[in-house]
Each structure stands twice: as structure tokens, then as C-alpha cells.
PDB file of N, CA and C in Angstrom:
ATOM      1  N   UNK A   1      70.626  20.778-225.183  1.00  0.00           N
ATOM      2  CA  UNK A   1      70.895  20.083-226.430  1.00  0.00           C
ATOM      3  C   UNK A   1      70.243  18.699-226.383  1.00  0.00           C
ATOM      4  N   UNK A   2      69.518  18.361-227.502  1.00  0.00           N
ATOM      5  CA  UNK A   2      69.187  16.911-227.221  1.00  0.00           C
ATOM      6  C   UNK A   2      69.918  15.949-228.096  1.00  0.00           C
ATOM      7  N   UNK A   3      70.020  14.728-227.316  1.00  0.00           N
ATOM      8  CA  UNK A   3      70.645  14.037-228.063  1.00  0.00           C
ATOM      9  C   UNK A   3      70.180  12.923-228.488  1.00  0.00           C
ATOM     10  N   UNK A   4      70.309  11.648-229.702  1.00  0.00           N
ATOM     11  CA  UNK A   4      69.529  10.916-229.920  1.00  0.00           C
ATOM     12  C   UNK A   4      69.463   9.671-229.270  1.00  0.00           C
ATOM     13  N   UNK A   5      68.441   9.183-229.816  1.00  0.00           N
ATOM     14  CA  UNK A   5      68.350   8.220-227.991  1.00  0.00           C
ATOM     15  C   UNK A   5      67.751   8.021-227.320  1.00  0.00           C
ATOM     16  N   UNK A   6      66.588   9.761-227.289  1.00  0.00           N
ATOM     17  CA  UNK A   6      66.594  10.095-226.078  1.00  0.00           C
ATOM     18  C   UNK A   6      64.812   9.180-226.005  1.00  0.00           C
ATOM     19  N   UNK A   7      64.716   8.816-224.160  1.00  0.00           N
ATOM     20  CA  UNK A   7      63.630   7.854-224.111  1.00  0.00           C
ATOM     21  C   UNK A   7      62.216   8.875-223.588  1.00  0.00           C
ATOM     22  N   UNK A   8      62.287   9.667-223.286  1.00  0.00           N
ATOM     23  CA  UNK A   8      61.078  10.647-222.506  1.00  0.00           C
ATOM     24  C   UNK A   8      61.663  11.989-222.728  1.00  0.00           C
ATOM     25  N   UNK A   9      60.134  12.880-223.109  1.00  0.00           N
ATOM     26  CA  UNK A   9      59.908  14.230-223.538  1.00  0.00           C
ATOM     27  C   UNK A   9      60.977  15.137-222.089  1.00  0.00           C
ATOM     28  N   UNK A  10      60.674  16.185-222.884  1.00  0.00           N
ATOM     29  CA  UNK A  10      61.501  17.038-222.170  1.00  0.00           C
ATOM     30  C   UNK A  10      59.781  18.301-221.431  1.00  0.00           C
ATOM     31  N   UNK A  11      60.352  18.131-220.076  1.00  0.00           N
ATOM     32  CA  UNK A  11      59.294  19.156-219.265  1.00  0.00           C
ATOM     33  C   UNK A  11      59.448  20.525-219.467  1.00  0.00           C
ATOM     34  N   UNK A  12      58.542  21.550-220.007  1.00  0.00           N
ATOM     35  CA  UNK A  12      58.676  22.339-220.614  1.00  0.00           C
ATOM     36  C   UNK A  12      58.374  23.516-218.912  1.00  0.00           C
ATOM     37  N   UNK A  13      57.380  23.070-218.635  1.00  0.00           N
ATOM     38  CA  UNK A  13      56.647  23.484-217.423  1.00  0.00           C
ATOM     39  C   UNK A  13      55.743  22.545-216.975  1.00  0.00           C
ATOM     40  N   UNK A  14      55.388  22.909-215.461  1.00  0.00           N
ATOM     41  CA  UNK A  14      54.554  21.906-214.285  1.00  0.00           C
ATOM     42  C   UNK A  14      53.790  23.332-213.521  1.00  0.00           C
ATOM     43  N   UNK A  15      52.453  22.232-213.651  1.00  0.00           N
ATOM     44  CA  UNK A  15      51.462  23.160-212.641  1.00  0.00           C
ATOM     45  C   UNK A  15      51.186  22.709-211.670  1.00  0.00           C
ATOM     46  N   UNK A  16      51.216  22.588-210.812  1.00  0.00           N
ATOM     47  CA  UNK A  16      50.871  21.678-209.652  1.00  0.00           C
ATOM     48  C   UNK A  16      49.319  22.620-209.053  1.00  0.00           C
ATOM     49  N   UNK A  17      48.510  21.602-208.895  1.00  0.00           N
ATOM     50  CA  UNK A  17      47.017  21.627-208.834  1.00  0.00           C
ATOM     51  C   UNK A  17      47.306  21.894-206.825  1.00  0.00           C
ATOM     52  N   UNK A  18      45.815  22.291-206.329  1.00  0.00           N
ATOM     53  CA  UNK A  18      45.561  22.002-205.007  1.00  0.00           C
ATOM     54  C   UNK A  18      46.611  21.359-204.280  1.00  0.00           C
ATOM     55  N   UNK A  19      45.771  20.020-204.531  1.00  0.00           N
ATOM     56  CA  UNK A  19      46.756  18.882-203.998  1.00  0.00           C
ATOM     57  C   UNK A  19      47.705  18.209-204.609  1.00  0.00           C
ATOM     58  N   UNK A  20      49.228  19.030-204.859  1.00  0.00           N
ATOM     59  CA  UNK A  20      50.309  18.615-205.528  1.00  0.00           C
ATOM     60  C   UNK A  20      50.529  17.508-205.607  1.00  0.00           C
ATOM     61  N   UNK A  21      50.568  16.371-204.556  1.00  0.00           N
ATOM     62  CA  UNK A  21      50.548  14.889-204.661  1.00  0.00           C
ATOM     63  C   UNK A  21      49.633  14.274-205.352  1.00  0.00           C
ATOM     64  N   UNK A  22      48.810  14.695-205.637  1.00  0.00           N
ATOM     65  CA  UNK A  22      48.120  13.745-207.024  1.00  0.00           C
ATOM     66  C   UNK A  22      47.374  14.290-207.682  1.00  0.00           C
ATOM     67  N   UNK A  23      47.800  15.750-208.130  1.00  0.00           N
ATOM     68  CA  UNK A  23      47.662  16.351-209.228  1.00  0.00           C
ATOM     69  C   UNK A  23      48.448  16.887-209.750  1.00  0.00           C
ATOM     70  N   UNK A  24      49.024  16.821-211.090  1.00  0.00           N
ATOM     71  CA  UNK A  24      49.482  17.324-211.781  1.00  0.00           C
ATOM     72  C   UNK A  24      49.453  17.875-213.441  1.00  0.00           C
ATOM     73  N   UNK A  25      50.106  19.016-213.693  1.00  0.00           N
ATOM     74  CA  UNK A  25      49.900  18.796-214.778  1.00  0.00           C
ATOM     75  C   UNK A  25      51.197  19.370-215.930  1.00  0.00           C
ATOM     76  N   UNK A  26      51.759  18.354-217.030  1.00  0.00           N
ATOM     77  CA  UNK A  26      53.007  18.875-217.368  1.00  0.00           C
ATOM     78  C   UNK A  26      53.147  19.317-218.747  1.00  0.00           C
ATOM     79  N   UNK A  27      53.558  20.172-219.267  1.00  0.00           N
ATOM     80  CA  UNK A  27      53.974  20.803-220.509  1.00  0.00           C
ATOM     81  C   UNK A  27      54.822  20.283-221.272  1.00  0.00           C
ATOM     82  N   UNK A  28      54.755  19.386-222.297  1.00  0.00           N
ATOM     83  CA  UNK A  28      55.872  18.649-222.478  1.00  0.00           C
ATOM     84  C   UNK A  28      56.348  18.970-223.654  1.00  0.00           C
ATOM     85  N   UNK A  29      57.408  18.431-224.566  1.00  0.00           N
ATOM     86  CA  UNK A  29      57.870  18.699-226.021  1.00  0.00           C
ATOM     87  C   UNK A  29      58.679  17.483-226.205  1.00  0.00           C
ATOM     88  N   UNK A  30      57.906  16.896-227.255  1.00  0.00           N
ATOM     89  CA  UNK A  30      58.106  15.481-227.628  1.00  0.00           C
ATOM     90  C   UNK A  30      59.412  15.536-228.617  1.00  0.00           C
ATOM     91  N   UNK A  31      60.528  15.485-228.529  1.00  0.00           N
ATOM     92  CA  UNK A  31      61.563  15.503-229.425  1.00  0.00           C
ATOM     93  C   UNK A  31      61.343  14.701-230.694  1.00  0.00           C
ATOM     94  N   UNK A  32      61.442  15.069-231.611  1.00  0.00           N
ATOM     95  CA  UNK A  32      62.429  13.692-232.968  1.00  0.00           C
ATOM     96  C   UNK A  32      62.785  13.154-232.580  1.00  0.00           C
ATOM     97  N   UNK A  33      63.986  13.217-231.619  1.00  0.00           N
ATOM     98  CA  UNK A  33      65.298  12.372-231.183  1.00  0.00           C
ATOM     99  C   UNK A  33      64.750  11.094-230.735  1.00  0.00           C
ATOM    100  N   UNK A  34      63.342  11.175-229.755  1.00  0.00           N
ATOM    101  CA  UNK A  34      62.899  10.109-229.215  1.00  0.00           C
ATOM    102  C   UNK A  34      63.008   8.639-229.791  1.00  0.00           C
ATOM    103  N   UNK A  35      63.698   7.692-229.042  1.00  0.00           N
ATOM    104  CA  UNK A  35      63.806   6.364-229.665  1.00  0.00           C
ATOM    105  C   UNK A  35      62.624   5.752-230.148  1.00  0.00           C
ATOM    106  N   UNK A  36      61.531   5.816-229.551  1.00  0.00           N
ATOM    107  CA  UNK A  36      60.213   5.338-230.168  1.00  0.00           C
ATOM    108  C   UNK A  36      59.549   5.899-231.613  1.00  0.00           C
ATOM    109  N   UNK A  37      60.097   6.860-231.807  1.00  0.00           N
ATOM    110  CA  UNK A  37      59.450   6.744-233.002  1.00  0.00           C
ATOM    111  C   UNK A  37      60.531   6.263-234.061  1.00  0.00           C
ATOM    112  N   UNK A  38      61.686   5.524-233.855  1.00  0.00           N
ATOM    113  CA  UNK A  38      62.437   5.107-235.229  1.00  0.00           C
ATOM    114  C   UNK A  38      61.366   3.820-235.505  1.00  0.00           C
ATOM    115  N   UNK A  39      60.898   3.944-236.924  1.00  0.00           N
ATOM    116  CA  UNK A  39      60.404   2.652-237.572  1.00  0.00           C
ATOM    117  C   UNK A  39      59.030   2.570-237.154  1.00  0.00           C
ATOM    118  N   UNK A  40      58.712   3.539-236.175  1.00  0.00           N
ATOM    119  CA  UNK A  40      57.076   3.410-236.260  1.00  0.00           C
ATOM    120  C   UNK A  40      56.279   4.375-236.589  1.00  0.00           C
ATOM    121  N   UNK A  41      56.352   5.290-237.759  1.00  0.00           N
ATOM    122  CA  UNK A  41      56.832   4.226-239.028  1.00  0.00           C
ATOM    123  C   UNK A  41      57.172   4.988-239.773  1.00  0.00           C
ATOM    124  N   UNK A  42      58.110   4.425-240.188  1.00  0.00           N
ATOM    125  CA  UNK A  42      58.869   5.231-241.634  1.00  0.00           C
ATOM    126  C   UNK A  42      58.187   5.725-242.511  1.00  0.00           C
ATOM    127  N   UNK A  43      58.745   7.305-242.775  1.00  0.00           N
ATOM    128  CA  UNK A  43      58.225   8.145-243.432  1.00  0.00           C
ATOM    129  C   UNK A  43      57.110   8.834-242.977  1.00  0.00           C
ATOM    130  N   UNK A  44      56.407   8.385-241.651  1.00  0.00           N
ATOM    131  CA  UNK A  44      55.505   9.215-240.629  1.00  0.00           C
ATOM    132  C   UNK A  44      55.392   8.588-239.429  1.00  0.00           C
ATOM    133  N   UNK A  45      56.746   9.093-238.585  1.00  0.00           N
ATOM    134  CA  UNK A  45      56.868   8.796-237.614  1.00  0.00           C
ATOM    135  C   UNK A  45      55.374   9.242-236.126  1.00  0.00           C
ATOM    136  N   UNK A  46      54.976   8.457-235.668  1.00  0.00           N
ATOM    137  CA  UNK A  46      54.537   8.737-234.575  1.00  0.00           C
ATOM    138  C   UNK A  46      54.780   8.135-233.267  1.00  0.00           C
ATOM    139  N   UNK A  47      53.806   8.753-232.444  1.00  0.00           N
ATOM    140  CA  UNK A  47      54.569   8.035-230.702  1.00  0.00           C
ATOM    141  C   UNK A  47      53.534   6.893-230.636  1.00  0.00           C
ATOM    142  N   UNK A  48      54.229   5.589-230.320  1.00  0.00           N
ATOM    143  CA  UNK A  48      53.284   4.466-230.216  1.00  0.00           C
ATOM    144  C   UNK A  48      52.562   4.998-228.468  1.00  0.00           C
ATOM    145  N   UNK A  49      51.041   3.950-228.498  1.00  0.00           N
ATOM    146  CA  UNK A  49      50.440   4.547-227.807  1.00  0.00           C
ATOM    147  C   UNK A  49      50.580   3.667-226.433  1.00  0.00           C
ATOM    148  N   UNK A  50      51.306   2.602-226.371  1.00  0.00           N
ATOM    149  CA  UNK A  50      52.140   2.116-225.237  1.00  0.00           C
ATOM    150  C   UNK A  50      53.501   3.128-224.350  1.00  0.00           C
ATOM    151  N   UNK A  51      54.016   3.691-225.126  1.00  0.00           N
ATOM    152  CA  UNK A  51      54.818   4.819-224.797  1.00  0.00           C
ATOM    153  C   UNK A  51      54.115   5.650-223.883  1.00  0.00           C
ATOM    154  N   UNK A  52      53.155   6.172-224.378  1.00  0.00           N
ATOM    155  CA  UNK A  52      52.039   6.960-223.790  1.00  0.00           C
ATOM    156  C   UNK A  52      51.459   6.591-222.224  1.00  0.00           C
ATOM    157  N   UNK A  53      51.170   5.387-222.060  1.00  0.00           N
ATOM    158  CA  UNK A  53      51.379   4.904-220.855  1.00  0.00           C
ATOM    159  C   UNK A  53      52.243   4.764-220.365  1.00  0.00           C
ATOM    160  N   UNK A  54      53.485   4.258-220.475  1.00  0.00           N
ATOM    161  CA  UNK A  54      54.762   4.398-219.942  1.00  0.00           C
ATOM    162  C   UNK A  54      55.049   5.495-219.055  1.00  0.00           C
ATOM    163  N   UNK A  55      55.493   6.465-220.291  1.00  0.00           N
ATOM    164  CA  UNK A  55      55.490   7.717-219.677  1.00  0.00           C
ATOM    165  C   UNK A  55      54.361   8.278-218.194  1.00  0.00           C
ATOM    166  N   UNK A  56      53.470   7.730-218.586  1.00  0.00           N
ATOM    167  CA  UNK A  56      52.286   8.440-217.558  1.00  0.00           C
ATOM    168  C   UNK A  56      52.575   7.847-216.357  1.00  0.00           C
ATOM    169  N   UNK A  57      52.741   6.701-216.105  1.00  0.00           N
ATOM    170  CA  UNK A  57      53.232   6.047-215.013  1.00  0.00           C
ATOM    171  C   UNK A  57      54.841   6.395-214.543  1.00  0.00           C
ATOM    172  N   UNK A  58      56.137   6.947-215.730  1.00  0.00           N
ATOM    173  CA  UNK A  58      57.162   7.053-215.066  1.00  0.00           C
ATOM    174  C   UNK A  58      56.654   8.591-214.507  1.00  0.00           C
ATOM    175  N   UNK A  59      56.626   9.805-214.779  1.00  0.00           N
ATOM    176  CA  UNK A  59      56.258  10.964-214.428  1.00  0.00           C
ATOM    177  C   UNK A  59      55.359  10.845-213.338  1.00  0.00           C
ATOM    178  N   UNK A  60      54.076   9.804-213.378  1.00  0.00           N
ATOM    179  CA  UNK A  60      53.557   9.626-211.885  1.00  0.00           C
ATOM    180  C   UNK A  60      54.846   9.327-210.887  1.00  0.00           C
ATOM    181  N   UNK A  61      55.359   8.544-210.968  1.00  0.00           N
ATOM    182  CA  UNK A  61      56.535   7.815-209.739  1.00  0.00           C
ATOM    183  C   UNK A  61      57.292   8.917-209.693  1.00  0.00           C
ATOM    184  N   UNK A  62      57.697   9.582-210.844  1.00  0.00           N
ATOM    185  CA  UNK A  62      58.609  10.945-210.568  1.00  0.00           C
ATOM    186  C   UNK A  62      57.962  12.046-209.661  1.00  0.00           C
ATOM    187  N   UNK A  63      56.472  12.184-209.734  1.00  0.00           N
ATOM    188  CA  UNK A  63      56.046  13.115-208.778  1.00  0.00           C
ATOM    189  C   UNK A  63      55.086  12.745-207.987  1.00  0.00           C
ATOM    190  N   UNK A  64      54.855  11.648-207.826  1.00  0.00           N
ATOM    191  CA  UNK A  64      53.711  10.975-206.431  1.00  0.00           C
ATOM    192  C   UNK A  64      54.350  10.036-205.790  1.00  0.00           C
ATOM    193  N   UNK A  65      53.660   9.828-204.669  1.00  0.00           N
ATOM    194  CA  UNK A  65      54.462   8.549-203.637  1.00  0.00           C
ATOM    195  C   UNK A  65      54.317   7.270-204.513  1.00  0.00           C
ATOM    196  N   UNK A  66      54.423   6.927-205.439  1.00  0.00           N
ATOM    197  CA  UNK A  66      54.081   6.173-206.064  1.00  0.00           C
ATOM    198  C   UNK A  66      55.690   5.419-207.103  1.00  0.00           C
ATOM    199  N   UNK A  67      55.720   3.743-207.003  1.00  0.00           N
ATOM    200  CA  UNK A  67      56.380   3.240-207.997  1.00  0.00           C
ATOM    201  C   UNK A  67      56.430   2.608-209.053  1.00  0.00           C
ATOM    202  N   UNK A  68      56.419   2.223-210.119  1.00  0.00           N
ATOM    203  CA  UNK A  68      56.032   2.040-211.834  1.00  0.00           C
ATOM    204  C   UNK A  68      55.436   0.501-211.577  1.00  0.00           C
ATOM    205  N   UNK A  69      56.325  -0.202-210.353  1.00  0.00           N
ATOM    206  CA  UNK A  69      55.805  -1.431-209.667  1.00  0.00           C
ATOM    207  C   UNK A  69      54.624  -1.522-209.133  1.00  0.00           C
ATOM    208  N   UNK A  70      54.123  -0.844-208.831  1.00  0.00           N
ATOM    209  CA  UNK A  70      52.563  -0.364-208.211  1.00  0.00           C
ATOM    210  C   UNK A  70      51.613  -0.790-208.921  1.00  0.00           C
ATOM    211  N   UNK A  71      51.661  -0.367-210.518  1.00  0.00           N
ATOM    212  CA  UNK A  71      50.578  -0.321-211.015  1.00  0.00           C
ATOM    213  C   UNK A  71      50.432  -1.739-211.814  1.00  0.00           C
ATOM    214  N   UNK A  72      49.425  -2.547-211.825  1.00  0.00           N
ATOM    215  CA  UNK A  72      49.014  -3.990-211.945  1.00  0.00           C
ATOM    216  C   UNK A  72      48.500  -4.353-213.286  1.00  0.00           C
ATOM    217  N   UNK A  73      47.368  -2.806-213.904  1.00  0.00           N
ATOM    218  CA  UNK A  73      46.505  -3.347-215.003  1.00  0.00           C
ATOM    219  C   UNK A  73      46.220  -1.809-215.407  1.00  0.00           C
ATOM    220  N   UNK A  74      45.904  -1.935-216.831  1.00  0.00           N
ATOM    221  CA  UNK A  74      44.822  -0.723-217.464  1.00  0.00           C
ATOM    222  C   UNK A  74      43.453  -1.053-217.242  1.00  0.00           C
ATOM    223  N   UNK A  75      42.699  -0.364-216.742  1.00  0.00           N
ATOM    224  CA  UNK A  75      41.331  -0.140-216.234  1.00  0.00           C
ATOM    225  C   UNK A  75      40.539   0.179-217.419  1.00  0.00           C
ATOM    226  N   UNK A  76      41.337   1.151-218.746  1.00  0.00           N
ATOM    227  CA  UNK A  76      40.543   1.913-219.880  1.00  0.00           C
ATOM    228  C   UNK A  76      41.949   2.891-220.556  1.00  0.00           C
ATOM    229  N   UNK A  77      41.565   2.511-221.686  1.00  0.00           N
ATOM    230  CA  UNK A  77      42.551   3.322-222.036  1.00  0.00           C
ATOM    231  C   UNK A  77      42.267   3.887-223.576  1.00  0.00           C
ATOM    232  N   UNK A  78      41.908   5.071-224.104  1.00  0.00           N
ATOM    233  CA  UNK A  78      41.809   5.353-225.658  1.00  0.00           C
ATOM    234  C   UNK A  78      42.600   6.467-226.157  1.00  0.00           C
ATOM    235  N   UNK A  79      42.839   6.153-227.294  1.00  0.00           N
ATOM    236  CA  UNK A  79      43.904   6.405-228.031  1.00  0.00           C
ATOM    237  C   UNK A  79      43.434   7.796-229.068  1.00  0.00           C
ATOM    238  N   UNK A  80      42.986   8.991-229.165  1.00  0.00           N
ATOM    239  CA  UNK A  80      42.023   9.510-230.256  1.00  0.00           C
ATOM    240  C   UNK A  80      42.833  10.758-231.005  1.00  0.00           C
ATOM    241  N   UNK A  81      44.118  10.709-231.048  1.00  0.00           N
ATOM    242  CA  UNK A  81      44.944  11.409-232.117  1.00  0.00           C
ATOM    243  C   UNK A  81      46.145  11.055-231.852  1.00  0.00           C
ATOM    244  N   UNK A  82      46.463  11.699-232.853  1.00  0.00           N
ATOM    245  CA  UNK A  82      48.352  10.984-233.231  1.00  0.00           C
ATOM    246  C   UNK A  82      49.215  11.704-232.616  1.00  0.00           C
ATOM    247  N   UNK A  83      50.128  11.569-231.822  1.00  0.00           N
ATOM    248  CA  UNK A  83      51.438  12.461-231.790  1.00  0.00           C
ATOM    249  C   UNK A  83      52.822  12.393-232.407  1.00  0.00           C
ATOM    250  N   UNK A  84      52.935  13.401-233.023  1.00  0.00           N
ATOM    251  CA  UNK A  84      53.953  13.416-234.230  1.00  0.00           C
ATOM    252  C   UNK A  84      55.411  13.793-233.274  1.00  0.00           C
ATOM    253  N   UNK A  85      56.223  13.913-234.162  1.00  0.00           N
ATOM    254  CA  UNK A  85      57.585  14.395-233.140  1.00  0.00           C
ATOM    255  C   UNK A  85      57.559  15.751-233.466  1.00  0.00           C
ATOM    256  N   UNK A  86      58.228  16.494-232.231  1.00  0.00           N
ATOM    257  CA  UNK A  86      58.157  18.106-232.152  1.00  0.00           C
ATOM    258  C   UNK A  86      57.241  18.929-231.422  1.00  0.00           C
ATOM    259  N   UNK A  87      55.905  17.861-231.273  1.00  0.00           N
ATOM    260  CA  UNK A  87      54.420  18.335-230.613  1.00  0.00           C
ATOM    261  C   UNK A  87      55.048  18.917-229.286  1.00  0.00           C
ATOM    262  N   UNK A  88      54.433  20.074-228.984  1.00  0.00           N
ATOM    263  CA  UNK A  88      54.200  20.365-227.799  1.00  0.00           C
ATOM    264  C   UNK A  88      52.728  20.223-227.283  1.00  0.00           C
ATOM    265  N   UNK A  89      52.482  19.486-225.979  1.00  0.00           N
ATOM    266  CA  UNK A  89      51.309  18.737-225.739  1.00  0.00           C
ATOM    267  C   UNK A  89      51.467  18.743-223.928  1.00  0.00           C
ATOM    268  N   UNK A  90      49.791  18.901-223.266  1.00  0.00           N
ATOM    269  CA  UNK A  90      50.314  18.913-221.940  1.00  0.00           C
ATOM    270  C   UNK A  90      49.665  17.307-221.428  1.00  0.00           C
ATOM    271  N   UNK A  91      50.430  16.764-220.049  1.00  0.00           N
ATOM    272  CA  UNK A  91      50.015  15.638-219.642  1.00  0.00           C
ATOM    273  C   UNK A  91      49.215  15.813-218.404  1.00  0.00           C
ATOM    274  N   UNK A  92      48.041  15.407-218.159  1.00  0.00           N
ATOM    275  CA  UNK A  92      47.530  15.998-217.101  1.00  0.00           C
ATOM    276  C   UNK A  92      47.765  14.371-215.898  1.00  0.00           C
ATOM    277  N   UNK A  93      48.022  14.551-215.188  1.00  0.00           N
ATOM    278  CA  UNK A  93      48.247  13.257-214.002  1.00  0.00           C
ATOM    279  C   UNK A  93      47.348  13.107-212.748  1.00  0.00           C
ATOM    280  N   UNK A  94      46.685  12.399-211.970  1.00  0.00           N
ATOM    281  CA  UNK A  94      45.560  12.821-210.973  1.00  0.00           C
ATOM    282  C   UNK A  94      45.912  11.274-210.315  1.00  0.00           C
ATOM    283  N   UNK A  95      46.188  11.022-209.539  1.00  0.00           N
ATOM    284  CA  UNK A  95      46.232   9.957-208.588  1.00  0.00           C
ATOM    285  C   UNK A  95      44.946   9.968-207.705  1.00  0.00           C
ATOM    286  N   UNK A  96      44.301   8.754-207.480  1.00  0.00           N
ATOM    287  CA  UNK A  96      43.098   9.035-206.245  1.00  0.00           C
ATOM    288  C   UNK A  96      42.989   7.452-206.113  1.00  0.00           C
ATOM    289  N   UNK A  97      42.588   7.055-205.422  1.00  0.00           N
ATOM    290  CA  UNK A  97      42.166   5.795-204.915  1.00  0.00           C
ATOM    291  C   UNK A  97      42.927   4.969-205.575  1.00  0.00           C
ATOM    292  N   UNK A  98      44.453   4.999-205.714  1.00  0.00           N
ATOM    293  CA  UNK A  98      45.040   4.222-206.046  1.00  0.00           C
ATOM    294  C   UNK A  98      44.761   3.480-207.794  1.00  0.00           C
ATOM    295  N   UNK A  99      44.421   4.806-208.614  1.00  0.00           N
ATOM    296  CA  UNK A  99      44.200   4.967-209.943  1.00  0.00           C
ATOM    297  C   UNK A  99      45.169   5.998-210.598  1.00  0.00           C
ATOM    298  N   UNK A 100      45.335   5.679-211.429  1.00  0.00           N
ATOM    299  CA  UNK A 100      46.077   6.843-211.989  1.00  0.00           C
ATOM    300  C   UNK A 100      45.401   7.176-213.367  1.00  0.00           C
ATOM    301  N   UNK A 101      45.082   8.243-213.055  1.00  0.00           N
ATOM    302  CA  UNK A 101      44.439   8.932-214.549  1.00  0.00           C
ATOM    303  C   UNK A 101      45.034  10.142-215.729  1.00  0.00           C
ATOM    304  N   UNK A 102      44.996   9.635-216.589  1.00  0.00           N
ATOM    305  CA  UNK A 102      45.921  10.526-217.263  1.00  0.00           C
ATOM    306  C   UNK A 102      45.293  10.805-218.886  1.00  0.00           C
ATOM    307  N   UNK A 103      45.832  12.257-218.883  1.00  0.00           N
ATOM    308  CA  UNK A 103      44.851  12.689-219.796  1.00  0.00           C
ATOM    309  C   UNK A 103      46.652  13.514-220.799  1.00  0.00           C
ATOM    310  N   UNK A 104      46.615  13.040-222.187  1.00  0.00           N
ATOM    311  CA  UNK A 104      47.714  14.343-223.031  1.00  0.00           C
ATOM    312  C   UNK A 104      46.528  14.793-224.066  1.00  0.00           C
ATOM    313  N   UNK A 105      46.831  16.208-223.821  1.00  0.00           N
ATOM    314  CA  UNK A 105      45.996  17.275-224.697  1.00  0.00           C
ATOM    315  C   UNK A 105      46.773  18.543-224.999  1.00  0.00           C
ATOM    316  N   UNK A 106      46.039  18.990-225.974  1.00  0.00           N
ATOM    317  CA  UNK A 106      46.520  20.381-226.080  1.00  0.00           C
ATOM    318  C   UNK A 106      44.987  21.134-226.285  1.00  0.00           C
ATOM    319  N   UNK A 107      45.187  22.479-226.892  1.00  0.00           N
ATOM    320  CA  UNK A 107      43.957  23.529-226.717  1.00  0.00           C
ATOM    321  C   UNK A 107      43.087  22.995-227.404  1.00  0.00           C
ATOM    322  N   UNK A 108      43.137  22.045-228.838  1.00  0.00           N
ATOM    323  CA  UNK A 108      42.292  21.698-229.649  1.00  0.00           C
ATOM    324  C   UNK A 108      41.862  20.350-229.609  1.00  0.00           C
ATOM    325  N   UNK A 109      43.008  19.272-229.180  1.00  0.00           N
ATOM    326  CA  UNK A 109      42.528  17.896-229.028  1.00  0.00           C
ATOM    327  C   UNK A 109      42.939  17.316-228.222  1.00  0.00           C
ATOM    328  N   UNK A 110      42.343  16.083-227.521  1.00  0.00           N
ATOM    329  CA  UNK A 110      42.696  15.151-226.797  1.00  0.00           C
ATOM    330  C   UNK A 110      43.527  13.815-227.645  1.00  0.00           C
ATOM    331  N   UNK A 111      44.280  13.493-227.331  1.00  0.00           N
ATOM    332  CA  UNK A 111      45.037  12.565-228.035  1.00  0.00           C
ATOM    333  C   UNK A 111      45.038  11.180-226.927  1.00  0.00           C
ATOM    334  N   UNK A 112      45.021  11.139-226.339  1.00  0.00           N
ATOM    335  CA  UNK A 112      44.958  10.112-225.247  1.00  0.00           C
ATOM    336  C   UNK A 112      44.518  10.180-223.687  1.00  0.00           C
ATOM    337  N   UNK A 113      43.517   9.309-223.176  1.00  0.00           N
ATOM    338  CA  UNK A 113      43.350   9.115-221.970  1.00  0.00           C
ATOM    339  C   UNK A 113      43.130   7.817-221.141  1.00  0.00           C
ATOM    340  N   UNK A 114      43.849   7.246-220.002  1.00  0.00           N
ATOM    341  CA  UNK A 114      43.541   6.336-219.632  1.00  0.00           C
ATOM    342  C   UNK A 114      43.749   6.064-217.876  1.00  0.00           C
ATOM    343  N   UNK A 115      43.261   4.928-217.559  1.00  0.00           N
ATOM    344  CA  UNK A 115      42.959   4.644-216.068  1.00  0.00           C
ATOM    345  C   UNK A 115      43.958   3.635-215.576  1.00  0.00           C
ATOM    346  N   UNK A 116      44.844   3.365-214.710  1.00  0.00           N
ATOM    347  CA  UNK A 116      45.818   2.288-214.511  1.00  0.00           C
ATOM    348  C   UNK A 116      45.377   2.510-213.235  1.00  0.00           C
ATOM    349  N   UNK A 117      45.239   1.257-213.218  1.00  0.00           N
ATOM    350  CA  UNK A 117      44.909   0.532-211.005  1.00  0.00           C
ATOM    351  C   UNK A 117      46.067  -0.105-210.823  1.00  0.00           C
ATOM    352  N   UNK A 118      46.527   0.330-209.426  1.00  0.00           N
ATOM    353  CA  UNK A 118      47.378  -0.440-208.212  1.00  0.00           C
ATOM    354  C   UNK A 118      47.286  -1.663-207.691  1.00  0.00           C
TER     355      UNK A 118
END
């Protein structure tokens, strides 16, 4: 059941690549409920694209040796479709040289990708 409030998608499924420690990749489903989209913006809610990083960095710390404290700066970061509430969308995660790269897509578009250094 979800309830409102709520601050991060719900994991639908996880693939874990080769090297599980810094690859990943997650299936997610972006609720309504999510607090970020009240007021941004009324009458067409979407996920701000700071969220988007957020998330990429808490789900890194959730599955790499890694803590949200770690990461210092965005290296690159673009923004190239909207996510609405309800989307189901996957997050792809790749840790390497103390970068974190992160890619949310689905079969048809990329909606965001970016680089955060340690």
C-alpha cells in the first residue's frame, strides 16, 4: 500500500550486472504519492530533476560501499524528458573510479543522465 508522503520510488526489480558492486540496474515505479511532485507543478505534476540525483546517490549508498557523504560535485548532468507520476522507468547505477554514473530510461527514452565525483 502506498502511502502519501512517500520520498523514493518503489523497486520493482534489480539486475545486478558482472560486478554487483558497481553495477547496477533498478526497475522502479515512481508513485503519485511522492512528496516531490506536490506544486511542481500544479496541474502537471513532474519529478524535479534534483530529485533525480538524490535518488541516484541514495540507491548508490543503498547498494555500493559507498555514502551520500562521499560524493562532493556533479561532473555533468542532463536532463532530456519529463517524469510524470506512475512512470515505470529503469535506473541504471555504475560506480568506477570513484564516479557515479547514472543513467533513468525506459525502452523508448532517456530522461536523465549524469556523473557525480567523490
Amino acid at each position: 500500500m502506498l502511502c502519501k508522503g512517500m520520498k523514493y520510488p518503489k523497486i520493482i526489480a534489480k539486475v545486478e550486472h558482472e560486478d554487483k558492486h558497481k553495477h547496477i540496474t533498478l526497475c522502479l515505479l515512481i508513485p503519485a504519492e511522492i512528496i516531490f511532485f506536490e506544486g511542481h507543478f500544479p496541474n502537471m505534476p513532474i519529478l524535479p530533476g534534483m530529485v533525480q540525483v538524490d535518488w541516484a546517490i541514495f540507491f548508490a549508498s543503498k547498494f555500493f560501499d559507498v555514502t551520500p557523504e562521499m560524493f562532493s560535485h556533479i561532473e555533468k548532468l542532463k536532463f532530456t524528458a519529463i517524469i510524470k507520476p506512475n512512470q515505470k522507468l529503469f535506473l541504471n547505477l555504475m560506480l568506477e573510479n570513484n564516479i557515479l554514473t547514472f543513467k533513468y530510461f525506459n525502452d523508448n527514452v532517456i530522461y536523465s543522465t549524469g556523473k557525480i565525483k567523490s
